[in-house]
Protein backbone atom coordinates (compact mmCIF):
# COMPACT_ATOMS: atom_id res chain seq x y z
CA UNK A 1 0.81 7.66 -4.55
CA UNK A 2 2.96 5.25 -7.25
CA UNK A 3 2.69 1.89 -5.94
CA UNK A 4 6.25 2.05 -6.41
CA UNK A 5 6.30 3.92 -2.65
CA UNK A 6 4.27 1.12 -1.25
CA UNK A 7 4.46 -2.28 -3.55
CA UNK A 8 0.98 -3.58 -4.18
CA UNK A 9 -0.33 -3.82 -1.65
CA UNK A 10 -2.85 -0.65 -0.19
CA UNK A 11 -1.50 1.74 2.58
CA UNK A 12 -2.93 5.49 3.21
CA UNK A 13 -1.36 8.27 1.29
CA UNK A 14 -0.45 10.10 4.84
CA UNK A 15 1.26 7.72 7.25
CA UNK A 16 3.04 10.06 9.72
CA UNK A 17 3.50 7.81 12.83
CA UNK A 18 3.12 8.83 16.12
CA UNK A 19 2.71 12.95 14.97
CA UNK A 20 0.09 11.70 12.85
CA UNK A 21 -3.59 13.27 13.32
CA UNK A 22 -5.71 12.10 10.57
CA UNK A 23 -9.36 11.66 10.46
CA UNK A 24 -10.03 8.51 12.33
CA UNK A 25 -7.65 9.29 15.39
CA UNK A 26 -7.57 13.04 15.34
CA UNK A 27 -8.32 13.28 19.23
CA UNK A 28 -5.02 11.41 20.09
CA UNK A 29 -3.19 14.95 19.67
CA UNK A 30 -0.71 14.80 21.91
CA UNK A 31 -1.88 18.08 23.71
CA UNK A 32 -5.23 16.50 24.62
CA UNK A 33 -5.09 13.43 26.44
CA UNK A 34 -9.12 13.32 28.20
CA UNK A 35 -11.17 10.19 26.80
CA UNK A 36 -13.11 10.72 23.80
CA UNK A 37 -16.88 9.25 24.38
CA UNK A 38 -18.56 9.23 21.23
CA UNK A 39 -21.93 11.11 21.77
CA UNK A 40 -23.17 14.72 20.53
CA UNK A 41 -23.38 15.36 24.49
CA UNK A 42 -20.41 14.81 25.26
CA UNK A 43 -18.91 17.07 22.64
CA UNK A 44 -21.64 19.90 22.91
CA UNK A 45 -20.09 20.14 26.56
CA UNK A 46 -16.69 20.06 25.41
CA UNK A 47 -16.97 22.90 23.25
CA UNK A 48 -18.91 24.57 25.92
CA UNK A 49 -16.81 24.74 28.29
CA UNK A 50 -13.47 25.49 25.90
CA UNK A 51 -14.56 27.05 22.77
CA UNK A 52 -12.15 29.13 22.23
CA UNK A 53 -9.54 26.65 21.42
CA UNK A 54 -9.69 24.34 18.46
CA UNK A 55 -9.15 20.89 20.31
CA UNK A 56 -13.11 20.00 20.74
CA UNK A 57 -13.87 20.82 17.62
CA UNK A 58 -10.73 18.86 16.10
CA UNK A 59 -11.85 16.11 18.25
CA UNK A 60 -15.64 16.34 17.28
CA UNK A 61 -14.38 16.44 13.84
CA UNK A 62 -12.34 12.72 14.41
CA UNK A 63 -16.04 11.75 15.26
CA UNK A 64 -17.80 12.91 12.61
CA UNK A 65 -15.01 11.42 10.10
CA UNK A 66 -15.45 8.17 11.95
CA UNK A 67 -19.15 8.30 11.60
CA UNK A 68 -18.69 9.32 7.81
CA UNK A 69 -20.23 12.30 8.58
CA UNK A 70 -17.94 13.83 6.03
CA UNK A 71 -19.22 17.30 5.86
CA UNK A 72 -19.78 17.90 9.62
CA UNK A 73 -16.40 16.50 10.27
CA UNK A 74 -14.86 19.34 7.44
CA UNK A 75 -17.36 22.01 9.49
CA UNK A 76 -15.11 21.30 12.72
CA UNK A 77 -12.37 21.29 11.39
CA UNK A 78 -12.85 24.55 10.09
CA UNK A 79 -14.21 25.37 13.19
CA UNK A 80 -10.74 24.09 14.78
CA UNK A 81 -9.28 26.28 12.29
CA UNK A 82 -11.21 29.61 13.26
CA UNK A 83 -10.05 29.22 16.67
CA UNK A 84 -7.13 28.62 15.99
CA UNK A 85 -5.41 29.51 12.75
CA UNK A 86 -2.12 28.30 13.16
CA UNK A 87 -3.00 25.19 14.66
CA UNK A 88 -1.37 22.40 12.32
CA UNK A 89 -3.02 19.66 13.16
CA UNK A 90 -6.43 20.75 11.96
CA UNK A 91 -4.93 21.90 9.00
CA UNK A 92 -2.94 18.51 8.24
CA UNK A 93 -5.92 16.57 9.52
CA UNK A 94 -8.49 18.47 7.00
CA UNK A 95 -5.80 18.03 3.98
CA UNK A 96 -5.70 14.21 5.27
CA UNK A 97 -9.97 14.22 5.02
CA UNK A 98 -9.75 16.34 1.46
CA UNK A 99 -6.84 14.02 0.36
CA UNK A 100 -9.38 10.86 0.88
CA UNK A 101 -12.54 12.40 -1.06
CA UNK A 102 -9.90 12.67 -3.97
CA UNK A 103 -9.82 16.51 -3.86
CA UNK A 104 -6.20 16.79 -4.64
CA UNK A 105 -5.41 20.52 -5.24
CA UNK A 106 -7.45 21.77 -2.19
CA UNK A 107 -5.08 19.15 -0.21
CA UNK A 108 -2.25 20.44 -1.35
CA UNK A 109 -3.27 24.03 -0.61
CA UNK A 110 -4.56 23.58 2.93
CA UNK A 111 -1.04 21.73 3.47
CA UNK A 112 0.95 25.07 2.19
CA UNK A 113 -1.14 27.03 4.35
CA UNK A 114 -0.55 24.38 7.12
CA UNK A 115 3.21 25.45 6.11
CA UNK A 116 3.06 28.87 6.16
CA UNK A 117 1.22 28.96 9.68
CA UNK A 118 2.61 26.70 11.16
CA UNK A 119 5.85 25.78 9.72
CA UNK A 120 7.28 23.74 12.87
CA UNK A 121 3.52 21.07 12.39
CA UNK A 122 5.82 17.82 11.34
CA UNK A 123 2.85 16.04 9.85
CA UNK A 124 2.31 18.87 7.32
CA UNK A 125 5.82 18.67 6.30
CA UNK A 126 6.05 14.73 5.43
CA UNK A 127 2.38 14.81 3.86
CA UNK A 128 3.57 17.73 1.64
CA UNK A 129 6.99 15.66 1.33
CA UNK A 130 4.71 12.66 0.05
CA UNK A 131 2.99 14.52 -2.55
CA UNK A 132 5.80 16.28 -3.91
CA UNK A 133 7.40 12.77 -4.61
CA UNK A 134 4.17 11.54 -6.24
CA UNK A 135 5.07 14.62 -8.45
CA UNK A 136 8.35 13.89 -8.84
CA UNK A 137 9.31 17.26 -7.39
CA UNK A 138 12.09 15.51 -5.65
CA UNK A 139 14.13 18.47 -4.48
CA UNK A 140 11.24 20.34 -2.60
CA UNK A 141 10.23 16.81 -1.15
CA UNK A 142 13.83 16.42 -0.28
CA UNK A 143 14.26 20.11 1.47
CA UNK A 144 10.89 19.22 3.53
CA UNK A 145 12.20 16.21 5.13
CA UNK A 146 15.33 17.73 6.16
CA UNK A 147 13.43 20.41 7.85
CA UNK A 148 11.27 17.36 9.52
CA UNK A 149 14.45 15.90 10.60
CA UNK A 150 15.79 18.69 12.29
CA UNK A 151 12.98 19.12 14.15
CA UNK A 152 13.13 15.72 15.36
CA UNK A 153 16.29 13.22 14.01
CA UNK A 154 13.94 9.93 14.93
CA UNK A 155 11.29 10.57 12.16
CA UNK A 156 10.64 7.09 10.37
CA UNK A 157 8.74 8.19 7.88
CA UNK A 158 11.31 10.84 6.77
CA UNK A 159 14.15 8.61 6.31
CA UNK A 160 12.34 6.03 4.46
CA UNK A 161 10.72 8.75 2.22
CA UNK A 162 14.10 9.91 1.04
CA UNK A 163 15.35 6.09 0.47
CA UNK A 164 12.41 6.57 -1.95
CA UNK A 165 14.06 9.23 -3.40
CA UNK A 166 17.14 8.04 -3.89
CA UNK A 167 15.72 4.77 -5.12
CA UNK A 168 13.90 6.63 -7.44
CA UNK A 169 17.32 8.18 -8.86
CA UNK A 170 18.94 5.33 -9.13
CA UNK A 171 21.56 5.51 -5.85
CA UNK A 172 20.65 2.50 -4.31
CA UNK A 173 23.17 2.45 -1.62
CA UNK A 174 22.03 5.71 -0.48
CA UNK A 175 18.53 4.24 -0.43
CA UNK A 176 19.17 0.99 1.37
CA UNK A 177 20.67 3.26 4.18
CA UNK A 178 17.67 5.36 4.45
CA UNK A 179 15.71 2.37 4.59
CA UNK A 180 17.70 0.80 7.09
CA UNK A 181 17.68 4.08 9.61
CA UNK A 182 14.28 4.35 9.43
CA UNK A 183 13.64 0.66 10.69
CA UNK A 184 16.93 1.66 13.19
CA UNK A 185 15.19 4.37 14.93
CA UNK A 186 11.53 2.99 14.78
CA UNK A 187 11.93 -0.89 14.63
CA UNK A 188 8.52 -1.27 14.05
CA UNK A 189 8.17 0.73 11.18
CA UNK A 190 6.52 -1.72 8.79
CA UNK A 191 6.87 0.44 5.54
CA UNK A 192 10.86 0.14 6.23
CA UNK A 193 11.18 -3.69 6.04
CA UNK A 194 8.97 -3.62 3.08
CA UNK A 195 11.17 -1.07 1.53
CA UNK A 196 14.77 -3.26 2.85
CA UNK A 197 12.57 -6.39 1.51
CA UNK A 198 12.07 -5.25 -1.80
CA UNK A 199 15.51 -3.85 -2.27
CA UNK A 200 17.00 -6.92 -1.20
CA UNK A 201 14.71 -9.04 -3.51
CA UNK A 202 15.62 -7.41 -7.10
CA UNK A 203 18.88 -8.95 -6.66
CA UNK A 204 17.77 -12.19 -5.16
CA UNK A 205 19.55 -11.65 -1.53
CA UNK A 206 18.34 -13.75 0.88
CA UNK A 207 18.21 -11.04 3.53
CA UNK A 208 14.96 -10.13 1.40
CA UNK A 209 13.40 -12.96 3.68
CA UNK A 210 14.66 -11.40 7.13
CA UNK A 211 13.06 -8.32 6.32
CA UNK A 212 10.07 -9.70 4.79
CA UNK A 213 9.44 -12.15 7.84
CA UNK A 214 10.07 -8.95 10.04
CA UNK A 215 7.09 -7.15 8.60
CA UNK A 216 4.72 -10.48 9.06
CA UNK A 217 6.00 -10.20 12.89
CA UNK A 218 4.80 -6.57 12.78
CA UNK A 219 1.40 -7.58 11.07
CA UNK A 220 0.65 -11.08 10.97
CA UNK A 221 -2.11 -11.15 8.59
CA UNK A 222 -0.58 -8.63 6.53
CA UNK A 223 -0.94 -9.76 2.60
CA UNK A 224 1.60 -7.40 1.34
CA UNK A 225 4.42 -8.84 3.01
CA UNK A 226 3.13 -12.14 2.13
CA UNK A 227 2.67 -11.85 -1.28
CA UNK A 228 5.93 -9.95 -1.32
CA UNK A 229 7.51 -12.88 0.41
CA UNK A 230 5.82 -15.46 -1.99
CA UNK A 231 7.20 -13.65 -5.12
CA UNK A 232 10.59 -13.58 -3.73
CA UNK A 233 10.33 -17.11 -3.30
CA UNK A 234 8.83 -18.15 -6.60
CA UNK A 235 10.89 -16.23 -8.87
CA UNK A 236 14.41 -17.19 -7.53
CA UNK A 237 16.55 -18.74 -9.98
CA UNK A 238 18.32 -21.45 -8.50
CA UNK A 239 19.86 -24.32 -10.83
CA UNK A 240 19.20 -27.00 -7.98
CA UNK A 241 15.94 -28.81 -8.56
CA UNK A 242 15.26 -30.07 -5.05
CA UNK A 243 15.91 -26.24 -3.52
CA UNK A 244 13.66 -24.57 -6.43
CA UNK A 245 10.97 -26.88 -5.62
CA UNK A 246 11.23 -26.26 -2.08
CA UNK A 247 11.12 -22.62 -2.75
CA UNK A 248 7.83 -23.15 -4.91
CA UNK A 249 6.44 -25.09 -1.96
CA UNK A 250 6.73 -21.95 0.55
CA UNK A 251 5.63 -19.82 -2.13
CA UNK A 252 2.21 -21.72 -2.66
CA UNK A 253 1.86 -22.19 1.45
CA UNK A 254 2.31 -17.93 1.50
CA UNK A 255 -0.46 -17.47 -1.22
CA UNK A 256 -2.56 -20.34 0.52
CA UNK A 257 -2.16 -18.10 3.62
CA UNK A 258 -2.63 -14.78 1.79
CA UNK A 259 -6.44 -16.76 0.52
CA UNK A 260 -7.51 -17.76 4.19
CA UNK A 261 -6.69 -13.95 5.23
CA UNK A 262 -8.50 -12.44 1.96
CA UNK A 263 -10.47 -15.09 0.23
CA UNK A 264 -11.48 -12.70 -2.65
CA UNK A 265 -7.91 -12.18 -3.40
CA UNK A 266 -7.20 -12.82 -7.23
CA UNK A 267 -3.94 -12.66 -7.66
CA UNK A 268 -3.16 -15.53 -5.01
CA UNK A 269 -4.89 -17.79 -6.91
CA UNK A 270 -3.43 -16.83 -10.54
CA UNK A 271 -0.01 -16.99 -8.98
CA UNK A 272 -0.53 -20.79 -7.47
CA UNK A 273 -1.69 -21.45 -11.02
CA UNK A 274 0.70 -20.19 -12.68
CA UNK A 275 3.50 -21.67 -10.68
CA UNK A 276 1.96 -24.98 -11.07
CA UNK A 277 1.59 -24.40 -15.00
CA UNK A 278 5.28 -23.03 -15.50
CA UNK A 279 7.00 -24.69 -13.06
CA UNK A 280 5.30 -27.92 -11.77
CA UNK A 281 3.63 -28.82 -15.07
CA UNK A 282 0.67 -29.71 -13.13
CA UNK A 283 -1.80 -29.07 -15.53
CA UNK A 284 -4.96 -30.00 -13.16
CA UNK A 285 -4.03 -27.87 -10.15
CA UNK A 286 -3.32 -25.06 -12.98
CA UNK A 287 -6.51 -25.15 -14.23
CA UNK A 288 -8.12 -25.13 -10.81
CA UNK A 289 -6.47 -22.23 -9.53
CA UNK A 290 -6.64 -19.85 -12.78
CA UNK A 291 -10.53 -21.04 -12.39
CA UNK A 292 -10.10 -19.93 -8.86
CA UNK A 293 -8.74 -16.86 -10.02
CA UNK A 294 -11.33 -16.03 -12.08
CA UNK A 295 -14.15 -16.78 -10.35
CA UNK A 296 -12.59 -13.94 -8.30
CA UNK A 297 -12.27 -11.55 -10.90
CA UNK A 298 -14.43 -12.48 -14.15
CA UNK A 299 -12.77 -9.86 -16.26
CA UNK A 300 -8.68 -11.50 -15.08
CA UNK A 301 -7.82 -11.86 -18.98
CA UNK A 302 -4.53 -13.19 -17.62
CA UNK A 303 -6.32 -16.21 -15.90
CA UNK A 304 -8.34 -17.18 -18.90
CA UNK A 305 -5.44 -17.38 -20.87
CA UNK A 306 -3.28 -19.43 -19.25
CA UNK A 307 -5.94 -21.59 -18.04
CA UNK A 308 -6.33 -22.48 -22.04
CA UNK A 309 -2.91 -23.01 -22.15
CA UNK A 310 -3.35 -25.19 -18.89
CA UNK A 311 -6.27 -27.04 -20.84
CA UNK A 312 -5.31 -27.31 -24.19
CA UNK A 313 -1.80 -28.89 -22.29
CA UNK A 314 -4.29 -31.25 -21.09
CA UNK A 315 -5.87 -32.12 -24.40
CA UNK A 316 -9.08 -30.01 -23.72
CA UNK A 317 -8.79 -27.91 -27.19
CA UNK A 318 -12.42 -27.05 -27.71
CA UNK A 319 -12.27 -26.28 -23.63
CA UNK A 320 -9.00 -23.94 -24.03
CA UNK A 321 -10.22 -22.35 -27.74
CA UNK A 322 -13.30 -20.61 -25.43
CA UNK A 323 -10.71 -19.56 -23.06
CA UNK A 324 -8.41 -17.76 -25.35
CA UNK A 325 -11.58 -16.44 -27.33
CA UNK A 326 -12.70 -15.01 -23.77
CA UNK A 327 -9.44 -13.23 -23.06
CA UNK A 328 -9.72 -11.80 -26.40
CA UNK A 329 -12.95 -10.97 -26.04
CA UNK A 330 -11.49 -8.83 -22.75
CA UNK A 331 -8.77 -7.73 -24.08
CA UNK A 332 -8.69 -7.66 -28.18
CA UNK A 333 -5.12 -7.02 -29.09
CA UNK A 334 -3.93 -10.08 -26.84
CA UNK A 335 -1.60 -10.85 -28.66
CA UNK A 336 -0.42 -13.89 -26.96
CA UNK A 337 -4.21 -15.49 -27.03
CA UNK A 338 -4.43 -14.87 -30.44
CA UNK A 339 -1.31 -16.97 -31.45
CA UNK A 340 -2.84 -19.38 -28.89
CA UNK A 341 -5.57 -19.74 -30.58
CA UNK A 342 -4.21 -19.70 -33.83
CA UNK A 343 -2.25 -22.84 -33.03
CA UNK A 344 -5.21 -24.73 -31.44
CA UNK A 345 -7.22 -24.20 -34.56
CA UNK A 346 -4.18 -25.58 -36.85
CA UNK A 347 -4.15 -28.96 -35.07
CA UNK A 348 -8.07 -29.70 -35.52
């Protein structure tokens, strides 16, 4: 799914809520509510004693998922499936299972027949919803989450899909009040106060910050809303020196946070360099952080570059000449290193 659905950060294709049954909580269905214990045993005897109906096997399939026992869980399900063919939640949970080995048209297949079987299965309708708006098929997506909704008006996932939709047209108010119903009737639907956040943020509204801070409530040690929060902050535009710097300040303590949560993280440490190269002229803590940041990720052709510029603002030419000849090296039609190093060469 375009990033654009979920903004950098990574989230599962199929997030369906509470009628969710994916692969590593299929035996919360809602019609089965005995404890799972994970042993063969236990399942053997489950089946046993019910196998004519497809919730042992669905639930010995959640197992075998869990286990990444990928082919034994698919078996169940199928399994599920024989005793049951009209039983959505084996077919949305073996589209989920297919959708995460990357085998995109049999997903999308087992969700039509999901469909056609059982066309009141919610979770079948958003995940087909989802893919249609990957495809950009934006009027079937559209006509599936209406039929979701009036199955059941309080579907989260259903109003912030179609904010996606409309954002993806271009009819932002439209959007922003999808968005904002979806966080109305679930108000701890992450997804929608990332959504509100963003929205809020390309026009530098401060009520960008409400929602962000109301996803880090939801999921304290979530870096998307972080790093979401920390871009907000450093690319304000305010003419007021003491405010911008105060905005820089809680945008390096957000990607200092983002580093103790994920310490392999990248793009935290390019961003601290780069504020303190463009903003702070802090040439030192630049060129620790974009070293940071590529010690990281050795191939960041971003980070080598502006650490030259970082260097060779320090008076390290011959230092900052290997940089830019590195980011070229990754990246040969930089055209920014080249001019770089271009003009480091004309002053020795």
């Amino acid at each position: 799914m375009n990033r654009i659905l979920f903004t950098g950060l990574v989230i599962l294709l199929f997030s369906c809520g509470e009628n969710k049954t994916s692969p590593s909580n299929l035996e919360n269905d809602s019609s089965h509510h005995e404890t799972v214990i994970d042993s063969t045993e236990y399942f053997e005897k489950a089946i046993m004693v019910n196998a004519a109906s497809p919730i042992p096997y669905l639930n010995r399939a959640a197992w075998n998922l869990r286990n990444a026992r990928v082919r034994d869980g698919l078996n169940d399900l199928d399994l599920a499936l024989e005793a049951d063919s009209t039983y959505g939640p084996a077919w949305s949970a073996k589209a989920d299972a297919l959708y995460l080995m990357q085998r995109f048209e049999k997903c999308i297949e087992h969700l039509d027949v999901c469909l056609d079987l059982a066309p009141d299965h919610i979770p079948c309708k958003l995940r087909r919803a989802e893919l249609h708006i990957h495809l950009k098929q934006y009027d079937e997506a559209f006509d599936l989450l209406n039929d979701a909704l009036r199955l059941d008006d309080q579907i989260a996932e259903a109003y912030w899909m179609k904010g996606v939709i409309y954002r993806d047209n271009g009819d932002v108010e439209n959007a922003l009040s999808s968005f904002q119903t979806s966080v109305e009737v679930n108000p701890s639907f992450f997804d929608g106060y990332i959504a509100l956040g963003i929205a809020y943020a390309s026009t530098s509204n401060p009520l960008a910050v409400d929602y962000y801070k109301s996803a880090m409530v939801l999921r304290p040690r979530s870096v998307e809303a972080k790093y979401n929060l920390a871009m907000y902050y450093q690319e304000l535009q305010l003419d007021n020196t003491s405010a911008r710097d105060i905005a820089l300040e809680k945008s390096l303590a957000l990607y200092s946070a983002i580093l103790d949560i994920d310490s392999t993280n990248a793009s935290a440490a390019f961003n601290q360099g780069y504020i303190y190269l463009e903003y702070l002229q802090d040439y030192e803590n630049a060129d620790f952080w974009f070293t940071e940041a590529i010690n990281r990720l050795p191939y960041y052709h971003q980070a080598f570059f502006n650490r030259g510029l970082a260097r060779e603002s320090l008076g390290l030419n011959i230092e900052a000449l290997k940089d830019y000849d590195e980011a070229l090296k990754l990246k040969p039609d930089y055209t920014q290193a080249a001019l770089a190093k271009s003009r480091v060469l004309g002053e020795n």
